[in-house]
Structure formats: C-alpha cells, structure tokens
C-alpha atoms as a PDB file:
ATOM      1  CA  UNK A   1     -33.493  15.486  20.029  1.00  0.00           C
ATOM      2  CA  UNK A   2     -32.765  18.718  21.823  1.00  0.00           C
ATOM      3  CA  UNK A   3     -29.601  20.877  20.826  1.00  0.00           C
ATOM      4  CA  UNK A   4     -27.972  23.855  22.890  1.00  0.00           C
ATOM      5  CA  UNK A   5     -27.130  27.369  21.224  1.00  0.00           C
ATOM      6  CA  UNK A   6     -24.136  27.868  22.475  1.00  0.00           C
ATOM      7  CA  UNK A   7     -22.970  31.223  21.156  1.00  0.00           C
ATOM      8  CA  UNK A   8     -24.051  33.087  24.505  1.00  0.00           C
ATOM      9  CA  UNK A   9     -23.598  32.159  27.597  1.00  0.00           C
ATOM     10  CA  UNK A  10     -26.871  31.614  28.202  1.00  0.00           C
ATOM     11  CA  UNK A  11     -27.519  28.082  27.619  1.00  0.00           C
ATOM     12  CA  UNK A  12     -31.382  27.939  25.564  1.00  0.00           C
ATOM     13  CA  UNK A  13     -32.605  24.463  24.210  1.00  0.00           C
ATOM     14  CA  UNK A  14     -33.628  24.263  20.443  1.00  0.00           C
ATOM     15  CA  UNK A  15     -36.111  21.813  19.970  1.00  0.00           C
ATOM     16  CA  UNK A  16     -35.792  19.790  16.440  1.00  0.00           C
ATOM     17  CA  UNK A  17     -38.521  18.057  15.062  1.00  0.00           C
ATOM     18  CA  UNK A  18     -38.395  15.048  12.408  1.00  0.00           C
ATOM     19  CA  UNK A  19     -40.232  16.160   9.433  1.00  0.00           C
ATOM     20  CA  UNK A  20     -43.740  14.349   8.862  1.00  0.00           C
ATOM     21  CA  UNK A  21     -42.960  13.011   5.611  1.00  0.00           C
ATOM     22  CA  UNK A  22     -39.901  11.603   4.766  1.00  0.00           C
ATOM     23  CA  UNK A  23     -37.432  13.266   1.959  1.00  0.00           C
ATOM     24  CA  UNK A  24     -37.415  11.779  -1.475  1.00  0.00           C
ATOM     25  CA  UNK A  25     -34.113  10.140  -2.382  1.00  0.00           C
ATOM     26  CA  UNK A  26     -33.168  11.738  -5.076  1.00  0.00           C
ATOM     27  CA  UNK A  27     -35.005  15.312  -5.377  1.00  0.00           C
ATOM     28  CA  UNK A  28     -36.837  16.025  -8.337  1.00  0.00           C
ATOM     29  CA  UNK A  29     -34.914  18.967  -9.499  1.00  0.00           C
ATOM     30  CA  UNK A  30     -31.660  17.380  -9.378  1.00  0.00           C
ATOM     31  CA  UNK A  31     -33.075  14.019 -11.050  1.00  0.00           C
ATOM     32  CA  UNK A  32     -34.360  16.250 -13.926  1.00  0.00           C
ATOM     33  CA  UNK A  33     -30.721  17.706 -13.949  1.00  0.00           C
ATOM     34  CA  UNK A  34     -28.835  14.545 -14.162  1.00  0.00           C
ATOM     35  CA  UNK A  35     -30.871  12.968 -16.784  1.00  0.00           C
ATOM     36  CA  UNK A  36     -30.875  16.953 -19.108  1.00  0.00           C
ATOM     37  CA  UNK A  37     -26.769  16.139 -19.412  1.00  0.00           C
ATOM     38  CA  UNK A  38     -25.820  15.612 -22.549  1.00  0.00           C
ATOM     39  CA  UNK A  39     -23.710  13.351 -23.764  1.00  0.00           C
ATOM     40  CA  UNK A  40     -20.347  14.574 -25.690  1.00  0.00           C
ATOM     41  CA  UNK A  41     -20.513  14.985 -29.690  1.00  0.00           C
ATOM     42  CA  UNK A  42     -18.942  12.001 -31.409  1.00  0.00           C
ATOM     43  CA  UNK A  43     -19.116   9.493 -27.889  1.00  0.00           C
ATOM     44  CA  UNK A  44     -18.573   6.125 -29.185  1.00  0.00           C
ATOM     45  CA  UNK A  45     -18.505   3.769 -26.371  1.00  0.00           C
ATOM     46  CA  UNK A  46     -21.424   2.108 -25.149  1.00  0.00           C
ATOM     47  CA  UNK A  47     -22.872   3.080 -22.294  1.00  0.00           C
ATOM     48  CA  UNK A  48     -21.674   2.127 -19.137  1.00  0.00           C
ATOM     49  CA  UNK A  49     -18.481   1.501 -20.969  1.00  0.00           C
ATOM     50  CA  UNK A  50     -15.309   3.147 -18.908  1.00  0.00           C
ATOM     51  CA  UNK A  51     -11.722   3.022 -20.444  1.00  0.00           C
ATOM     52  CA  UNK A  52      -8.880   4.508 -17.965  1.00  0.00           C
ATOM     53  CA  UNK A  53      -4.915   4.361 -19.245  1.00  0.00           C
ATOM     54  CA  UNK A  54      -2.862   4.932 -16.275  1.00  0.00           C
ATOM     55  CA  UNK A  55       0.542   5.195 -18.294  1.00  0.00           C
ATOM     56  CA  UNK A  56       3.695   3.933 -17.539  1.00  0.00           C
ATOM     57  CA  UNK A  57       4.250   4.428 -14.045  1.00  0.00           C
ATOM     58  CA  UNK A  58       0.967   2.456 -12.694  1.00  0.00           C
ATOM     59  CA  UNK A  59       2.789  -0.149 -14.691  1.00  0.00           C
ATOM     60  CA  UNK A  60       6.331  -0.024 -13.082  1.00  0.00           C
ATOM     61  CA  UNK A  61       3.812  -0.559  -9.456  1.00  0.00           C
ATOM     62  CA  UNK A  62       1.875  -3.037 -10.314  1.00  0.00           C
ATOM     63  CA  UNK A  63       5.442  -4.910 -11.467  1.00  0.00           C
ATOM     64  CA  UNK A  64       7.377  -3.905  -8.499  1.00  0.00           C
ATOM     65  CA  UNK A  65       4.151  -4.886  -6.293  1.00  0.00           C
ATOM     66  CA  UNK A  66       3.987  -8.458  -7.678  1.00  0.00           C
ATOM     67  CA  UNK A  67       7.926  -8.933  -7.158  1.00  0.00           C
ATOM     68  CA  UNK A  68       7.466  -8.029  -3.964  1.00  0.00           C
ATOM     69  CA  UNK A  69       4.368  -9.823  -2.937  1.00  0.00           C
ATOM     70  CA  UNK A  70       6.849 -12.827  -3.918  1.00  0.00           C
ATOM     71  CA  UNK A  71       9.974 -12.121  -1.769  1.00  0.00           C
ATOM     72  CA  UNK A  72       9.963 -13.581   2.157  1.00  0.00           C
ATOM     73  CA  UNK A  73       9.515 -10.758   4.580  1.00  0.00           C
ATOM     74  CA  UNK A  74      11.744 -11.937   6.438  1.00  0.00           C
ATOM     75  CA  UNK A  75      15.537 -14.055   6.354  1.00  0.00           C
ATOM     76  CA  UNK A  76      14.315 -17.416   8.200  1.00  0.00           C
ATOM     77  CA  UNK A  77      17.951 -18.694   7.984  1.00  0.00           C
ATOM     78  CA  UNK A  78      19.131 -15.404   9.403  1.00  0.00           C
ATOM     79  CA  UNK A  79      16.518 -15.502  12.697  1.00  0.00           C
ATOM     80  CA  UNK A  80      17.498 -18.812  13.259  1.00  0.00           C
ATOM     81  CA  UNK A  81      21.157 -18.284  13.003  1.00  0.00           C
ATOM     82  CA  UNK A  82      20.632 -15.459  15.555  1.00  0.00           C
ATOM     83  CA  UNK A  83      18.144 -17.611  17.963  1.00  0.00           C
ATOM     84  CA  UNK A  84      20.854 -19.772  18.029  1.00  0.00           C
ATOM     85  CA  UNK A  85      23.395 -17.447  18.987  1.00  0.00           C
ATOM     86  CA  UNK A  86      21.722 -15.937  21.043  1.00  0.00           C
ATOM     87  CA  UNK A  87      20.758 -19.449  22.960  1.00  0.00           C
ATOM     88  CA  UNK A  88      24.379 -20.080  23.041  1.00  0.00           C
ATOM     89  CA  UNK A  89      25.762 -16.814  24.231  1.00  0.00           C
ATOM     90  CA  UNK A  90      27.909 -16.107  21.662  1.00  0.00           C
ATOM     91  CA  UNK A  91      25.535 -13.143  20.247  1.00  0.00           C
ATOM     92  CA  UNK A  92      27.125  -9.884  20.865  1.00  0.00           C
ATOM     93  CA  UNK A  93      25.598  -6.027  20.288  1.00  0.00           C
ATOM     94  CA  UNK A  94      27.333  -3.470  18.708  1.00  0.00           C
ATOM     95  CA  UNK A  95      26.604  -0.544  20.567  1.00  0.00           C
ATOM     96  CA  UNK A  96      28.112   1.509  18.228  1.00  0.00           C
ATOM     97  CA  UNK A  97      26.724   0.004  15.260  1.00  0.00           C
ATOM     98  CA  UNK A  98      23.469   0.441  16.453  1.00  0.00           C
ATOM     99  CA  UNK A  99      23.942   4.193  17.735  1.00  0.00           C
ATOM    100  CA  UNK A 100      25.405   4.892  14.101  1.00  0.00           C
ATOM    101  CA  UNK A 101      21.971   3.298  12.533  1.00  0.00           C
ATOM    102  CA  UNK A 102      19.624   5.170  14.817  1.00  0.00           C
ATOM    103  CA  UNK A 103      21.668   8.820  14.411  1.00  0.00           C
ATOM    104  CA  UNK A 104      21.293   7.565  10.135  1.00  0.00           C
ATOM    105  CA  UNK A 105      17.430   7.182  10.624  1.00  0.00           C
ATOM    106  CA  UNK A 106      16.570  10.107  12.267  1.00  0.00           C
ATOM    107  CA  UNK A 107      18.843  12.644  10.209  1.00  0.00           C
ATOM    108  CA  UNK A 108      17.386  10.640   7.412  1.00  0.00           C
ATOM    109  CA  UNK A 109      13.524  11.564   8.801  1.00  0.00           C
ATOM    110  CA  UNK A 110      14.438  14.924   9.489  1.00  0.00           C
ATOM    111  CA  UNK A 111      15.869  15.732   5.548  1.00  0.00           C
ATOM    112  CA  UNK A 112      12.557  14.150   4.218  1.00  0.00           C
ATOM    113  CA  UNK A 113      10.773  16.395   6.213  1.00  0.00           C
ATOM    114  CA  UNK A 114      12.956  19.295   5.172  1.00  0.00           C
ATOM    115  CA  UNK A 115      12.294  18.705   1.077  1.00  0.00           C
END
C-alpha cells in the first residue's frame, strides 16, 4: 500500500510495509497487567457473576414498553372510515385545521430546541 504526505505541496509516496511476523493478540505486557488486578477486599460473588440494579425508572420503561408493544399502531376502523369517505367524496380537508397543526409542530420543535 502506498500513502501520500500531504502536508506540502509536494506530493512524495511513503511506502508501508506489512511486518514479517504477525502481532500477538494480546501483548505480553498488557496480558501480565490484566491478570496482576486484584480483586476488591471482601468480593463475594463468584466469578463471572454480574449483578446490575437499574432502579426505578428502567422499571417504569420496561412497563410503559410492554403496554405499548400491545396497543395497534394504528385505528383500522378509523382508515377505513376515511377510505370510505374518501371513495365516496364526502371527505373534506380542513385547511385551517391542518395549518393550525403544522404552525403547533414546528413552534413545538423550535422550544425543544431552545431548552
């Protein structure tokens, strides 16, 4: 592989070359280093043994997640009562109500992005 030195304006090629032998996974120095720690004074688990409390709030989530993961998406009654409307002519758009909605959104976005 050939790289450019760029910092001049002369362009020069810099020639890198794979190394002959290949580079131990973990290097000796840092495997000494990992297996030297010490574990803490009056550790009682076994090892391998992980315990995480994630408090109240992970809680309130993973409640609010499964009620959700349980409510439609979407109104299927409600599409197909517009579909049908819409079929027959009889579906009308508030312009207004819609301008109102979008003006709502985007002060909405720009306050969030304000705090």
């Amino acid at each position: 592989m050939i790289k450019t030195n760029r910092t001049s304006k002369k362009v020069m090629p810099v020639k890198v070359e794979k190394p002959s032998k290949p580079l131990p996974a973990t290097p000796v120095a840092e495997g000494r280093a990992r297996a030297s720690v010490a574990k803490p004074v009056g550790d009682t688990q076994p090892t391998g043994a992980t315990s995480v409390h994630l408090g109240a709030t992970a809680e309130q989530l993973r409640s609010m997640e499964n009620g959700m993961a349980n409510t439609p998406l979407v109104n299927a009654a409600k599409v197909a009562e517009i579909k049908q409307a819409i079929s027959e002519g009889r579906f009308q758009v508030n312009s207004g109500v819609v301008a109102d909605g979008l003006i709502r959104s985007v002060t909405d976005l720009i306050n969030s992005h304000k705090a």
